[in-house]
Protein backbone atom coordinates (compact mmCIF):
# COMPACT_ATOMS: atom_id res chain seq x y z
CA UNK A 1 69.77 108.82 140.75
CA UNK A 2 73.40 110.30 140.83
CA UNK A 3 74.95 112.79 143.46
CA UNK A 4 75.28 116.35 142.65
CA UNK A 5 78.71 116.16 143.35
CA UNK A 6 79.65 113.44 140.23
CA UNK A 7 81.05 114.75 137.20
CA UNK A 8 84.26 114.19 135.13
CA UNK A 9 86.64 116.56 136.63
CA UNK A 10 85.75 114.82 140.06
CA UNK A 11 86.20 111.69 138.70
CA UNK A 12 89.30 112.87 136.97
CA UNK A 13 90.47 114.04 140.53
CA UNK A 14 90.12 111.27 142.28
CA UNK A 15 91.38 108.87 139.70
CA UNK A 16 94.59 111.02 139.56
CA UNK A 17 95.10 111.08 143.81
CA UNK A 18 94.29 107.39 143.44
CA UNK A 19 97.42 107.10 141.17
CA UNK A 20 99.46 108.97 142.17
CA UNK A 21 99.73 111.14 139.55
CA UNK A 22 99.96 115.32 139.76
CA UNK A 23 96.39 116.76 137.57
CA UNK A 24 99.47 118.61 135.81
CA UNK A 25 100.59 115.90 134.15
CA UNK A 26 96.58 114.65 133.12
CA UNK A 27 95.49 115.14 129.46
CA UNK A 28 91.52 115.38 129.38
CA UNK A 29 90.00 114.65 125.84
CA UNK A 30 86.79 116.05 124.89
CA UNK A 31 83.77 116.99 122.65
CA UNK A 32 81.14 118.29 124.52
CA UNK A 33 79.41 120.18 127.36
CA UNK A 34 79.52 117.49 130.00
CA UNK A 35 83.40 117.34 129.91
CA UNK A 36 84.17 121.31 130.82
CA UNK A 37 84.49 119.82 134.66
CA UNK A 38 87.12 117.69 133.63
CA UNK A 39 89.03 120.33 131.05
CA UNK A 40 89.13 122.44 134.25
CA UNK A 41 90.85 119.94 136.41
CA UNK A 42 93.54 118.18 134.20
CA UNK A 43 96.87 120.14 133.04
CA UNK A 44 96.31 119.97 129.35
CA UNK A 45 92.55 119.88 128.01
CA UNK A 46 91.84 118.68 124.68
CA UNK A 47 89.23 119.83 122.16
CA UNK A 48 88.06 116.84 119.45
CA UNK A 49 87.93 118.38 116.06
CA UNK A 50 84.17 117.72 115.92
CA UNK A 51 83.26 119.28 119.42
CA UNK A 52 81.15 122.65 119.47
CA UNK A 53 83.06 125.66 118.97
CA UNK A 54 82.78 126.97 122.69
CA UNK A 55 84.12 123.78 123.78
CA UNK A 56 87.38 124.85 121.11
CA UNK A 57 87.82 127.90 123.12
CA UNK A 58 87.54 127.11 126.24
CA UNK A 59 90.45 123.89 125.48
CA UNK A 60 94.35 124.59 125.66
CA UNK A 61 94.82 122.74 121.90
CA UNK A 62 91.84 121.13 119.57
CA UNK A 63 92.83 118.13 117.74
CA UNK A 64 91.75 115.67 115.07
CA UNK A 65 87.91 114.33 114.85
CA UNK A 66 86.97 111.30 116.45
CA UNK A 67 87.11 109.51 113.33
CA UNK A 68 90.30 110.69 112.42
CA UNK A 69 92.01 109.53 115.69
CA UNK A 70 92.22 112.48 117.29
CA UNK A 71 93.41 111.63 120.25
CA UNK A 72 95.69 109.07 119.21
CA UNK A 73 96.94 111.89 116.89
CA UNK A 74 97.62 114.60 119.72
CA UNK A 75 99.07 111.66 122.08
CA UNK A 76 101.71 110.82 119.09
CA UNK A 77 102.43 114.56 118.12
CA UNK A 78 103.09 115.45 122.16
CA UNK A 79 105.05 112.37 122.92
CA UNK A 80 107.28 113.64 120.17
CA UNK A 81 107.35 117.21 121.15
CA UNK A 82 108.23 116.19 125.01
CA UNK A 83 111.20 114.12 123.51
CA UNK A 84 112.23 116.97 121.99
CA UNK A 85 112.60 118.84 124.82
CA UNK A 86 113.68 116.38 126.99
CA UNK A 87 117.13 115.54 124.90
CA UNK A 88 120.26 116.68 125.44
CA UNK A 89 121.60 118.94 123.52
């Protein structure tokens, strides 16, 4: 049996109080139904390239499959865009 009140954003949540960490600053990856709780909570949400097409829409940016390494993909390709930003100029 599990509580009504468990799902991924919740989880999400609590794992970001735990650490200390603003839900801003969380990147949720993604592919299906059962991760829209989490999409809602973190700062970026992050559509797999194989997910269902409502699950594209309702996600900030849609990366690479999971086979491709999607989500080592979109960590590399936002790493580089925040050290873009971040240098002086």
């Amino acid at each position: 049996m599990v509580s009504r009140y468990a799902s991924k954003g919740n989880a999400l949540e609590y794992l970001a109080k735990y650490l200390n960490i603003g839900l801003d600053d969380v990147i949720a990856f993604g592919d299906n139904f059962n991760d829209i709780s989490m999409f809602k909570k973190a700062g970026i949400s992050v559509a797999m390239g194989n997910a269902e097409g409502e699950i594209k829409r309702i996600c900030r940016f849609v990366t690479l499959t999971n086979s491709e390494d999607g989500v080592a993909d979109f960590i590399f390709k936002h790493l580089e865009n925040t050290k873009a930003e971040s240098t002086p100029a």
